[in-house]
Protein backbone atom coordinates (compact mmCIF):
# COMPACT_ATOMS: atom_id res chain seq x y z
CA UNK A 1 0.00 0.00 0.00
CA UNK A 2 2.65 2.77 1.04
CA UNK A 3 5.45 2.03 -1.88
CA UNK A 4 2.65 2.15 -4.19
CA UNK A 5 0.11 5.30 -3.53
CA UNK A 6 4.07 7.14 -2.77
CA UNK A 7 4.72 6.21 -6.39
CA UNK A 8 1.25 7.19 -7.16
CA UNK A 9 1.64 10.68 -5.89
CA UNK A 10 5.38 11.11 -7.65
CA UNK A 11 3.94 10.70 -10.99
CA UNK A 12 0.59 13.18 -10.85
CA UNK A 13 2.38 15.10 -8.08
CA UNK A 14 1.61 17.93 -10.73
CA UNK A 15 -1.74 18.03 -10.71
CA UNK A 16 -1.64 17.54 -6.29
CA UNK A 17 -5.51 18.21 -5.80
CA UNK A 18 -6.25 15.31 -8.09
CA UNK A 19 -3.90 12.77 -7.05
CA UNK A 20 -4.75 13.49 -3.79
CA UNK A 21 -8.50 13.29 -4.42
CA UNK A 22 -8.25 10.77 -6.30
CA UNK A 23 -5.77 8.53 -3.64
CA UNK A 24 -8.84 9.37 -1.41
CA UNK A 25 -11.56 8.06 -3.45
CA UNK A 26 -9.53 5.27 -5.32
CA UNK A 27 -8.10 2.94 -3.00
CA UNK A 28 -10.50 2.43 -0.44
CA UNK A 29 -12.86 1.54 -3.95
CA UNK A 30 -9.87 -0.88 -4.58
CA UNK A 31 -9.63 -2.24 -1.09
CA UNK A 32 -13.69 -2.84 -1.03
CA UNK A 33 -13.35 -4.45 -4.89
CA UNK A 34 -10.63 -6.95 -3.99
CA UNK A 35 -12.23 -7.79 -0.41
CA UNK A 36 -9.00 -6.54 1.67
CA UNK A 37 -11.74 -4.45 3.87
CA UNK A 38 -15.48 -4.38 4.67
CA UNK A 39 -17.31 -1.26 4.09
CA UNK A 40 -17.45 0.66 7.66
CA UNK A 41 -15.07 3.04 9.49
CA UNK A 42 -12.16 0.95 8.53
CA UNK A 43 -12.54 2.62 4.73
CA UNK A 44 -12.36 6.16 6.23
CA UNK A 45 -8.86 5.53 7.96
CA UNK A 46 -7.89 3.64 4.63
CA UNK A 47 -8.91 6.49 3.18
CA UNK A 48 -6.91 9.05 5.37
CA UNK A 49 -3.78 6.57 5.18
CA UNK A 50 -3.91 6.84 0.97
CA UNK A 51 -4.04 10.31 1.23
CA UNK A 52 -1.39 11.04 3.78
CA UNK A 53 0.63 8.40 1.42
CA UNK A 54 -0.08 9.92 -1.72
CA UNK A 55 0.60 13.10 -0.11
CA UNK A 56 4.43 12.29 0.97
CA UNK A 57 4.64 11.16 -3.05
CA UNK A 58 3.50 14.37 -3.94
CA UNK A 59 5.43 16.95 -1.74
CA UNK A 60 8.56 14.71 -3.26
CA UNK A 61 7.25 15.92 -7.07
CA UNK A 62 6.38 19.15 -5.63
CA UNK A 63 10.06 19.82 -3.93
CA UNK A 64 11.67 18.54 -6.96
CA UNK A 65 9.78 20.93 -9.21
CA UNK A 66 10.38 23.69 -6.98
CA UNK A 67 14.13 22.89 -6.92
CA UNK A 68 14.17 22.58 -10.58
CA UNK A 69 12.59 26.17 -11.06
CA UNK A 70 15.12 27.64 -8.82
CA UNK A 71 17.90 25.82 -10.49
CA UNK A 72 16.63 27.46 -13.73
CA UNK A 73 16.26 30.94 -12.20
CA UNK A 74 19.51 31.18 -10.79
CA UNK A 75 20.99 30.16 -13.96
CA UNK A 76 19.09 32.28 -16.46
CA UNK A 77 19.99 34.89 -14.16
CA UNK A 78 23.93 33.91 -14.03
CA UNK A 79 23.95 33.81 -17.83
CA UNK A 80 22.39 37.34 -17.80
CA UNK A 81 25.15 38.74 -15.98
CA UNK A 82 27.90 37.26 -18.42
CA UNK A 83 28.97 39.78 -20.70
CA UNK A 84 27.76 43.16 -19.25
CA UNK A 85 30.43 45.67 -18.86
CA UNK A 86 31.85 46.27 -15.21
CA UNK A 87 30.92 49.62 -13.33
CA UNK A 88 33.59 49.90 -11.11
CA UNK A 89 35.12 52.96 -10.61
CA UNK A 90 32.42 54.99 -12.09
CA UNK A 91 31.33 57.02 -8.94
CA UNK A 92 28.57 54.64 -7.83
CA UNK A 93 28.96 53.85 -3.70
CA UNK A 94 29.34 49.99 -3.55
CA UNK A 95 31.37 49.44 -5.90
């Protein structure tokens, strides 16, 4: 159950509310399809477990995307930099 709803949540980590809702909805519908559980409470906490599951899958996608962005931000604005004439010495304080 864990390995796979965390792998669930890596790949559609994108789209978080989904993945999560659908964690939510879909594997206590599994669980009741395959006989692992009986409808009652039990499906609510299976429920809660997918999602908190799901949801360690997704904050992995979501740090890696955020990572990724700032990767790309601090490099676009690195390459900016290259090439632009140096101001020191012309009067400006700091520098």
């Amino acid at each position: 159950m864990i390995p796979t709803l965390i792998l669930f949540g890596l790949v559609f980590g994108r789209w978080w509310r989904s993945a999560l809702i659908a964690a939510a909805i879909g594997w206590p519908i599994l669980l009741l399809a395959t006989g692992t559980v009986a409808a009652g409470a039990d499906l609510i906490g299976a429920a809660g477990l997918a999602i908190a599951n799901a949801g360690a899958g997704v904050a992995i996608h979501q740090g890696a995307l955020w990572s990724l962005r700032r990767y790309r931000q601090a490099r676009q604005g690195h390459d900016l930099g290259k090439g632009r004439p140096s101001h020191a010495g012309d009067g400006h304080p700091g520098n």
